[in-house]
C-alpha atoms as a PDB file:
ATOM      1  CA  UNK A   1     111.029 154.533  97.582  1.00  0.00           C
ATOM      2  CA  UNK A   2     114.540 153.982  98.308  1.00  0.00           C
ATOM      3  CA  UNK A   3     116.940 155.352  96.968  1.00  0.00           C
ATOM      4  CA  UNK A   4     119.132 151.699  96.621  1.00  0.00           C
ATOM      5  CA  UNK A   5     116.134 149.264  95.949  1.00  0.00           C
ATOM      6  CA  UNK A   6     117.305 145.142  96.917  1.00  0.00           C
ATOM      7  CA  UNK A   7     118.361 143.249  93.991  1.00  0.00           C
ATOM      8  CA  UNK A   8     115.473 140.873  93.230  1.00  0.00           C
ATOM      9  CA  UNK A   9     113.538 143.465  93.051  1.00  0.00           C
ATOM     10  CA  UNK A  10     115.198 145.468  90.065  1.00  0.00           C
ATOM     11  CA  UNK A  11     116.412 144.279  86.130  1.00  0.00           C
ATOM     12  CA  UNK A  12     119.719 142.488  85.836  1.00  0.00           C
ATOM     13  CA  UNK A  13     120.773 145.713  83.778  1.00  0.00           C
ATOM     14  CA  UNK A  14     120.318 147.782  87.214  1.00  0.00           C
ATOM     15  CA  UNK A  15     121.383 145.361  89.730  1.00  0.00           C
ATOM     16  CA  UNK A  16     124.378 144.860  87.762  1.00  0.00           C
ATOM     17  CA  UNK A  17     125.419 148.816  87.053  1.00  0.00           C
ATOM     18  CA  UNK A  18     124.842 148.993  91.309  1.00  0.00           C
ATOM     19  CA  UNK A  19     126.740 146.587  92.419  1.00  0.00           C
ATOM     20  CA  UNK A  20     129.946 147.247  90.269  1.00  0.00           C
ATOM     21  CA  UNK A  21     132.774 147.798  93.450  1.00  0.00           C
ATOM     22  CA  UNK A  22     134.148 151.252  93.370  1.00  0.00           C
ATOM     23  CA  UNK A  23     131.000 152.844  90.929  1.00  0.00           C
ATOM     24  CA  UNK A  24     128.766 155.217  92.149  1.00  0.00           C
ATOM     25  CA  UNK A  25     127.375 157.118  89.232  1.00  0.00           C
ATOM     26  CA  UNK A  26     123.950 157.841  88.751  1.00  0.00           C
ATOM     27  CA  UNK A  27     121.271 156.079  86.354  1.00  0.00           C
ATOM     28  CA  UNK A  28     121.228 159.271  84.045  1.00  0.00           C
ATOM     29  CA  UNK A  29     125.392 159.102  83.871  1.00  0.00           C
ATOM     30  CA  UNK A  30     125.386 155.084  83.383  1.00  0.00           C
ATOM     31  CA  UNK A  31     122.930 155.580  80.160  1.00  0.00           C
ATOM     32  CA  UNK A  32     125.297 158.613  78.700  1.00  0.00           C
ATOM     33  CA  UNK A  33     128.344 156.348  79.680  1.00  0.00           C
ATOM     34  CA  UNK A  34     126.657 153.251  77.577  1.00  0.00           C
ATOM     35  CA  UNK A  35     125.868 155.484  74.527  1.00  0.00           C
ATOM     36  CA  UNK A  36     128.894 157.560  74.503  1.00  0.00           C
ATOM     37  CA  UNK A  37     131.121 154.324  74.137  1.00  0.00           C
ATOM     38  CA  UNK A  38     129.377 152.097  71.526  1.00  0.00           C
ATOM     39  CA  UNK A  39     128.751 155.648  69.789  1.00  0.00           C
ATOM     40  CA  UNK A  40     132.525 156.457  69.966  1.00  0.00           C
ATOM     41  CA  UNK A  41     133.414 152.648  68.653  1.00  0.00           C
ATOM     42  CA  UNK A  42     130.814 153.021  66.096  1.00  0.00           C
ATOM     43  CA  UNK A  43     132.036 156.407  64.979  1.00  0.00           C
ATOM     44  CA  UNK A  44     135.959 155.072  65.348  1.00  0.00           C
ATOM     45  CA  UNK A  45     135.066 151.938  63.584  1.00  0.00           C
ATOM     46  CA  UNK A  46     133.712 153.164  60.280  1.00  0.00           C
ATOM     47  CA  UNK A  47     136.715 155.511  60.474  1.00  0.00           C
ATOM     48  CA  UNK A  48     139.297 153.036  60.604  1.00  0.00           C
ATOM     49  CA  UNK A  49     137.561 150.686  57.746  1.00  0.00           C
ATOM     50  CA  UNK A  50     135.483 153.248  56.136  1.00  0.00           C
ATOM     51  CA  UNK A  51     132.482 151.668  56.654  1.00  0.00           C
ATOM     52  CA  UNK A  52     130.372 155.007  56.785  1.00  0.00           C
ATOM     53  CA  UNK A  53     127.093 153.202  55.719  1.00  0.00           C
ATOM     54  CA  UNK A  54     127.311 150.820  58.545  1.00  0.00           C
ATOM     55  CA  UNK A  55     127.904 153.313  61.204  1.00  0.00           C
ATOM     56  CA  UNK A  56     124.255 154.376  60.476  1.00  0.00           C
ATOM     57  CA  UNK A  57     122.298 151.383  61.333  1.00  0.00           C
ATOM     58  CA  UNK A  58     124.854 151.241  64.125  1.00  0.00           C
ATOM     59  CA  UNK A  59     123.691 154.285  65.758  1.00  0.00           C
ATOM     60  CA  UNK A  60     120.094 153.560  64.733  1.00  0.00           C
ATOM     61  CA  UNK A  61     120.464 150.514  67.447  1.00  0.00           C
ATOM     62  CA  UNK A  62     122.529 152.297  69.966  1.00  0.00           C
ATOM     63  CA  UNK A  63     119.842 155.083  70.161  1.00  0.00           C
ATOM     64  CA  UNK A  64     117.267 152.452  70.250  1.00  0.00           C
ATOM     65  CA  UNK A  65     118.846 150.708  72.972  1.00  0.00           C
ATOM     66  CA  UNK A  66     119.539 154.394  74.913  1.00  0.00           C
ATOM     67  CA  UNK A  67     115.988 154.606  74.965  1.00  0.00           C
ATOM     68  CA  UNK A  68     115.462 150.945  76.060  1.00  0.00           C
ATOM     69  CA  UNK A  69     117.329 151.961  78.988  1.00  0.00           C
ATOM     70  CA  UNK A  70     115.602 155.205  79.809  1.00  0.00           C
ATOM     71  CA  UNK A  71     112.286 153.148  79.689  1.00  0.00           C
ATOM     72  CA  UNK A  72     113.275 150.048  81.429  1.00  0.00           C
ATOM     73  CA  UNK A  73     114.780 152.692  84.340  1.00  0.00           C
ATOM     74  CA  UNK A  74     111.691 154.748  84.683  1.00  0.00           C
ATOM     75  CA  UNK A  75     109.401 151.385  84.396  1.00  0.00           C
ATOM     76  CA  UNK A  76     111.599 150.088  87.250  1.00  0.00           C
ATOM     77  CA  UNK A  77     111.046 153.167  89.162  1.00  0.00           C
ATOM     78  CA  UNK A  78     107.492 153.538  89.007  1.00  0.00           C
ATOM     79  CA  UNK A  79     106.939 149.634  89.546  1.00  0.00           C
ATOM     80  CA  UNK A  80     108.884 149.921  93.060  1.00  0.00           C
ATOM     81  CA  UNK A  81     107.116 153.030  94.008  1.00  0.00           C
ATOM     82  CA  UNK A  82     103.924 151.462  93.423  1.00  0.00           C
ATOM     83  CA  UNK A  83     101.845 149.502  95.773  1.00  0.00           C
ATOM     84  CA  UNK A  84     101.774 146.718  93.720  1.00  0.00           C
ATOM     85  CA  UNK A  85     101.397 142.960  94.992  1.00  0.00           C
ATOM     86  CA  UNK A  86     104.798 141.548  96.504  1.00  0.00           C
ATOM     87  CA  UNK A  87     104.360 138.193  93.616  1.00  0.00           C
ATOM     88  CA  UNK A  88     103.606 141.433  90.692  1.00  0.00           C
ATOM     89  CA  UNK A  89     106.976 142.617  91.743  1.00  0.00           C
ATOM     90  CA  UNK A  90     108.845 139.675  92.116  1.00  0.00           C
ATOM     91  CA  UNK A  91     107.120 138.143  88.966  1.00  0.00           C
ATOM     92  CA  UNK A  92     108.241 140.926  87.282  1.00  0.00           C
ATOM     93  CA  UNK A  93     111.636 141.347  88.306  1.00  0.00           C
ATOM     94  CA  UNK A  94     113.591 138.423  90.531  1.00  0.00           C
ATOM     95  CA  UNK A  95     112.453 135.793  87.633  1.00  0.00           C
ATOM     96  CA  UNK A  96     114.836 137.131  85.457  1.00  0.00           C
ATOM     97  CA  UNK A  97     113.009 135.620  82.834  1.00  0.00           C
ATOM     98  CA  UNK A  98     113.833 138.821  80.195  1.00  0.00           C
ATOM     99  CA  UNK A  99     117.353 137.515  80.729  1.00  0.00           C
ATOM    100  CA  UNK A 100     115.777 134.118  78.990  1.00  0.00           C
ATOM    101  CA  UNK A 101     114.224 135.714  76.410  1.00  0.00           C
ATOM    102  CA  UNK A 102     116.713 138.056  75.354  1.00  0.00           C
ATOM    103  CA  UNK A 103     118.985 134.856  75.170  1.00  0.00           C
ATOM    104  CA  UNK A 104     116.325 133.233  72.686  1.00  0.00           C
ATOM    105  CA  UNK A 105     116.353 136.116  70.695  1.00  0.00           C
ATOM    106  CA  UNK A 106     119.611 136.534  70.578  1.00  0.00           C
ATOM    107  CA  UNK A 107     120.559 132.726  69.902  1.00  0.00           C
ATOM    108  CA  UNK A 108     118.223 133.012  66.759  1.00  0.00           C
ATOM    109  CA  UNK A 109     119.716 136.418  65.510  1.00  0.00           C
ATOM    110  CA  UNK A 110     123.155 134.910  65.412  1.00  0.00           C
ATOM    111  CA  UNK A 111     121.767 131.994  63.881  1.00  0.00           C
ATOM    112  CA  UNK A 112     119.847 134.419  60.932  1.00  0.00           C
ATOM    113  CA  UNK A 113     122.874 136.747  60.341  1.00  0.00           C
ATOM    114  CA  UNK A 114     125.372 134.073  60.145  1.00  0.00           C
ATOM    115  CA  UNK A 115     123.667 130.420  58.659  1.00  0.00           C
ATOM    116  CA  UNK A 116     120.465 130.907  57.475  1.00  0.00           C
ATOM    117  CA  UNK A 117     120.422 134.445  55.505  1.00  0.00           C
ATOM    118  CA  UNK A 118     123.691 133.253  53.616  1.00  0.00           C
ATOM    119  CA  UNK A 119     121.819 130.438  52.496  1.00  0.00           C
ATOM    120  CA  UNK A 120     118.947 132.653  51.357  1.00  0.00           C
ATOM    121  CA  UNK A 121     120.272 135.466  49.981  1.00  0.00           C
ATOM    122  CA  UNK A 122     123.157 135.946  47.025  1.00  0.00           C
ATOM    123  CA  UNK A 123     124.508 138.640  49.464  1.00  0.00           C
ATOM    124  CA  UNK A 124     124.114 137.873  53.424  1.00  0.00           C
ATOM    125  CA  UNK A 125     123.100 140.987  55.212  1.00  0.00           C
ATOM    126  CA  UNK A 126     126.926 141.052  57.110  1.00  0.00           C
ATOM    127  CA  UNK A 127     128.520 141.256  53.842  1.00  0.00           C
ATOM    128  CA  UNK A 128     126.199 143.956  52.841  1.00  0.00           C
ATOM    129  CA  UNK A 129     126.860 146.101  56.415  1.00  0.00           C
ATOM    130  CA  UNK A 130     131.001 145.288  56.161  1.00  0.00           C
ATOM    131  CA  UNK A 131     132.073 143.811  53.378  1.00  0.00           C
ATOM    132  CA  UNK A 132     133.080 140.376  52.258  1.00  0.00           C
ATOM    133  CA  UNK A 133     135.678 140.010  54.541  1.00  0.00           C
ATOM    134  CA  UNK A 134     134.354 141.644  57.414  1.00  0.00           C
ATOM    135  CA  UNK A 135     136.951 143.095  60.311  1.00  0.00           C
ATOM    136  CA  UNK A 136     136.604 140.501  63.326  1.00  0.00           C
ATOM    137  CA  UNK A 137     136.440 144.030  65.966  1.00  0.00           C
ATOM    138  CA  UNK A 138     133.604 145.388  63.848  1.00  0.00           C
ATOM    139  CA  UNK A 139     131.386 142.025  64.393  1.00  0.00           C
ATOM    140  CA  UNK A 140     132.196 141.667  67.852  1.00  0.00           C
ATOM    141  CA  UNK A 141     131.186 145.564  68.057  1.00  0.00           C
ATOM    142  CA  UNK A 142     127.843 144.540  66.102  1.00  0.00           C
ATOM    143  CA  UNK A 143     127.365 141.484  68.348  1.00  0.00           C
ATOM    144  CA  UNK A 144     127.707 143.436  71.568  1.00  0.00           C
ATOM    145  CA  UNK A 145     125.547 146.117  70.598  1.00  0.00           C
ATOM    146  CA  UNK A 146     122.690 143.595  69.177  1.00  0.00           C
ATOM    147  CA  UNK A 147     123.177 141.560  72.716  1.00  0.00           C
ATOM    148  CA  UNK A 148     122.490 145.327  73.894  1.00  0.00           C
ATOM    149  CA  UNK A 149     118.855 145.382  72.172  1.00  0.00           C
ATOM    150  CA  UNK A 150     118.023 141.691  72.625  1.00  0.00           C
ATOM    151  CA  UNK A 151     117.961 142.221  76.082  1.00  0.00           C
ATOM    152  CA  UNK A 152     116.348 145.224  76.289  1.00  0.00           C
ATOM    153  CA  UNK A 153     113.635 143.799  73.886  1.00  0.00           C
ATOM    154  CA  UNK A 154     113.479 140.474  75.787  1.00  0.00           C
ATOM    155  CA  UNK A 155     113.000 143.190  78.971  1.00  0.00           C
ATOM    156  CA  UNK A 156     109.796 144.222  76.731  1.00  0.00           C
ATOM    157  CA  UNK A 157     108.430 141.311  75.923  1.00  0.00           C
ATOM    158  CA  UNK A 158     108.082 140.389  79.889  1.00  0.00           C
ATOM    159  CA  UNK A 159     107.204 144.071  81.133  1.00  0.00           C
ATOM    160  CA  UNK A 160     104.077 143.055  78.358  1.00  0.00           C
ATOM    161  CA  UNK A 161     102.818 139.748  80.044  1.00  0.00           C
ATOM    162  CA  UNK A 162     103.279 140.479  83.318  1.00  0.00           C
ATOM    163  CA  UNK A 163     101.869 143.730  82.894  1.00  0.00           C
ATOM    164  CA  UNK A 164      98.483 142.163  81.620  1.00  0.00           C
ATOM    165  CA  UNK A 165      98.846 139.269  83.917  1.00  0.00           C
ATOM    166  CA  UNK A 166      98.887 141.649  86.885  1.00  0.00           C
ATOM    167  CA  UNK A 167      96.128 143.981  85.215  1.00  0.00           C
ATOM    168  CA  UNK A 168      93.471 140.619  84.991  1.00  0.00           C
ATOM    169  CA  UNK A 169      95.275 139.115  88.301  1.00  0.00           C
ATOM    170  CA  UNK A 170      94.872 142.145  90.576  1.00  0.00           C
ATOM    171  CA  UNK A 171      92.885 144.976  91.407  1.00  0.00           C
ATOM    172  CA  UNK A 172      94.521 148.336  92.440  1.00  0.00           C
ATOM    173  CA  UNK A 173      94.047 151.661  93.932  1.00  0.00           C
ATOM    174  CA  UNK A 174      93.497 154.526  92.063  1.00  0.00           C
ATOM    175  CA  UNK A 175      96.833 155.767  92.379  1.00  0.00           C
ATOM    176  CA  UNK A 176      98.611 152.598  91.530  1.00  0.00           C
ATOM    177  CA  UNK A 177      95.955 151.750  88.757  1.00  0.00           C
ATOM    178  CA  UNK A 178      97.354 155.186  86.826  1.00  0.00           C
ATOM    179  CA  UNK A 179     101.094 153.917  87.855  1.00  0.00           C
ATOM    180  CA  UNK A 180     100.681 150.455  86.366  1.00  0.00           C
ATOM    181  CA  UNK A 181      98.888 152.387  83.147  1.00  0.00           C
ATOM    182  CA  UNK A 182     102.023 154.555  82.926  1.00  0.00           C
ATOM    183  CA  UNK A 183     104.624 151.312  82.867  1.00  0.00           C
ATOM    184  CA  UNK A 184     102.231 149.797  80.300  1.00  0.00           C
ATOM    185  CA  UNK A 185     102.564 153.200  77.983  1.00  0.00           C
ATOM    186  CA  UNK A 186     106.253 153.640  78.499  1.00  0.00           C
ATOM    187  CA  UNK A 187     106.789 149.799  77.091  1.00  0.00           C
ATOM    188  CA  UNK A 188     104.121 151.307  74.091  1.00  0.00           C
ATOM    189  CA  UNK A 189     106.539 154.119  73.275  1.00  0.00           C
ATOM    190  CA  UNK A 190     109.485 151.974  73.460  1.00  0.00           C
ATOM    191  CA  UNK A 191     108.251 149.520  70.889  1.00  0.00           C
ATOM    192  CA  UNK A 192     107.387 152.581  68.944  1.00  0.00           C
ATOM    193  CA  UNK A 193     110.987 153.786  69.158  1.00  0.00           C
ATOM    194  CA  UNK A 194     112.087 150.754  67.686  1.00  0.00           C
ATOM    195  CA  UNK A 195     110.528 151.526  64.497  1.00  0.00           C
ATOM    196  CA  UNK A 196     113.797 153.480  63.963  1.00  0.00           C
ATOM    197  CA  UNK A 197     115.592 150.113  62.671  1.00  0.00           C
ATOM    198  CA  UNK A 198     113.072 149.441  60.530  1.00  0.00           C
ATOM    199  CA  UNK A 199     114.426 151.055  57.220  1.00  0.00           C
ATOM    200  CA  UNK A 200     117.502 149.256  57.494  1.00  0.00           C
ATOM    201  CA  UNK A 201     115.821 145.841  56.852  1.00  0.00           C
ATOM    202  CA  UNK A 202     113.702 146.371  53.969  1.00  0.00           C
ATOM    203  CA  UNK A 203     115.757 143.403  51.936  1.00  0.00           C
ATOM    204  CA  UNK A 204     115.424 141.612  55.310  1.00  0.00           C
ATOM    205  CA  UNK A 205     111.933 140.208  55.185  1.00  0.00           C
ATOM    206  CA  UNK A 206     112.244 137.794  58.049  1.00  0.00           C
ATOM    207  CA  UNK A 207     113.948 140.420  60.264  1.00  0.00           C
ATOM    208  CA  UNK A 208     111.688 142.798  59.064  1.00  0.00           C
ATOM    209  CA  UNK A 209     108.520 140.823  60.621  1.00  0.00           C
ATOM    210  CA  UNK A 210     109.918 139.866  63.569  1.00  0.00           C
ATOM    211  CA  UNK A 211     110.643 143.562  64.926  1.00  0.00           C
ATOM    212  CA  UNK A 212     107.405 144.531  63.265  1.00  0.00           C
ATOM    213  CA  UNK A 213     105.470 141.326  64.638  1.00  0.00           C
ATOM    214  CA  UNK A 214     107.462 142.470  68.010  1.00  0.00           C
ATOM    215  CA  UNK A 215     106.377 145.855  67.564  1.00  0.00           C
ATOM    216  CA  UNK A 216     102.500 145.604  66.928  1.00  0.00           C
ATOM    217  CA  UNK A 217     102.686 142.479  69.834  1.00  0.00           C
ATOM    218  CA  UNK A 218     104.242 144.586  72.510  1.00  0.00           C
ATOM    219  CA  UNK A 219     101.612 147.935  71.522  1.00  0.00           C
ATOM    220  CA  UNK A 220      98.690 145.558  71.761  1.00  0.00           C
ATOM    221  CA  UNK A 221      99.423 143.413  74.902  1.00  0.00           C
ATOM    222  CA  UNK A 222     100.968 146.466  76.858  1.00  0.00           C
ATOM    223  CA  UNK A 223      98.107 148.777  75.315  1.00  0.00           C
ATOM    224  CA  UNK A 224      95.344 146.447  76.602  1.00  0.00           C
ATOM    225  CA  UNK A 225      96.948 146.041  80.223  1.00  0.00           C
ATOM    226  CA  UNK A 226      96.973 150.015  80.057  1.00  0.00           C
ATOM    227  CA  UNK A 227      93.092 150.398  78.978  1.00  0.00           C
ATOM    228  CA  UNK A 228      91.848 147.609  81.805  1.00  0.00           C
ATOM    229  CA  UNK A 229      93.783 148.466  84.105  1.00  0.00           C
ATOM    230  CA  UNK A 230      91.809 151.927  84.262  1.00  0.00           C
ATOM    231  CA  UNK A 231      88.608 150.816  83.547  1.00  0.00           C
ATOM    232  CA  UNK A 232      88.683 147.739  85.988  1.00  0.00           C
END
């Protein structure tokens, strides 16, 4: 595998950390670089506005999305080294279609946290986090860092289908059967990780589902595509 795979043929996160001018830092320093500063604004935030309660769900999601990165990297990795089909790979990653998704989930976030929850609930879930006048820096902190696990959830949600797609579309090797069972796993364990954020939406019933509904989606279509794929 090379060590500098062509874009189309990695995630927009990747393609976009290697072709900053000027940055050569490796994959392991990019995802300590990406935790270390929302951690530090999180941490520096509910500091400056005392928003100590907050800061916890924050770095709930920013460890979530740390490990979003580790998995999509490593999934990414194994994919390319794998003698997979040239459409499995570019299916997979020169659609860009977990760029679409994660748009679509984050569109409808934005619309929860901000229109429909205050029309639900006596006490929207912002006011709850920062207060009923909430410091503009602090949202655009929360925005950025929900962006941060829309996309890497959107990322899941297409690792899933085209993971079972390719499983029922294509038979492999040996070899590349048990690498295309590993990427299936790896998206298991991070829809497992993202359990973390669940005890900070038990008054959030709606939100609640939909990263549960996510969850148990993501274990079964990925967990199928790893049991065929072996078996096949």
């Amino acid at each position: 595998m090379s060590d500098a795979p062509e874009y189309g043929e990695t995630w927009v996160y990747e393609s976009i950390v290697g072709a900053l001018p000027g940055v050569n830092i490796s994959e392991a320093g990019a995802i300590a670089l990406q935790v270390a500063i929302f951690e530090v604004a999180v941490l520096a935030l509910a500091w400056v506005y005392d928003l100590w309660a907050a800061a916890v769900a924050g770095t709930a999601a920013v460890v979530v999305a740390a490990v979003g990165s580790i998995v999509m990297l490593r999934m990414g990795q194994l994919t390319r080294a794998a003698a997979v089909p040239g459409p499995y790979r570019r299916l997979l990653f020169g659609s860009s279609i977990e760029v679409v998704l994660a748009v679509l989930a984050f569109v409808a976030l934005v619309t929860h946290l901000f229109v429909f929850d205050g029309r639900q609930t006596a006490v929207p879930l912002v006011t709850v986090l920062f207060g009923p006048e909430p410091p503009v820096v602090v949202v655009y902190l929360m925005l950025l860092v929900l962006w941060d696990l829309c996309y890497r959830i959107g990322t899941s949600w297409w690792a899933a289908v085209v993971g079972l797609w390719g499983v029922l579309r294509y038979r492999f090797d040996d070899p590349t059967a048990k690498t295309v069972g590993r990427v299936n796993l790896l998206n298991v364990g991070f829809g497992a990780a993202q359990l973390l954020l669940v005890p900070f939406l038990h008054d959030q019933p709606i939100l609640l589902v939909a990263v549960g509904g996510h969850v148990v989606a993501v274990t079964i279509v990925s967990g199928v595509a790893a049991t065929l794929v072996r078996i096949r």
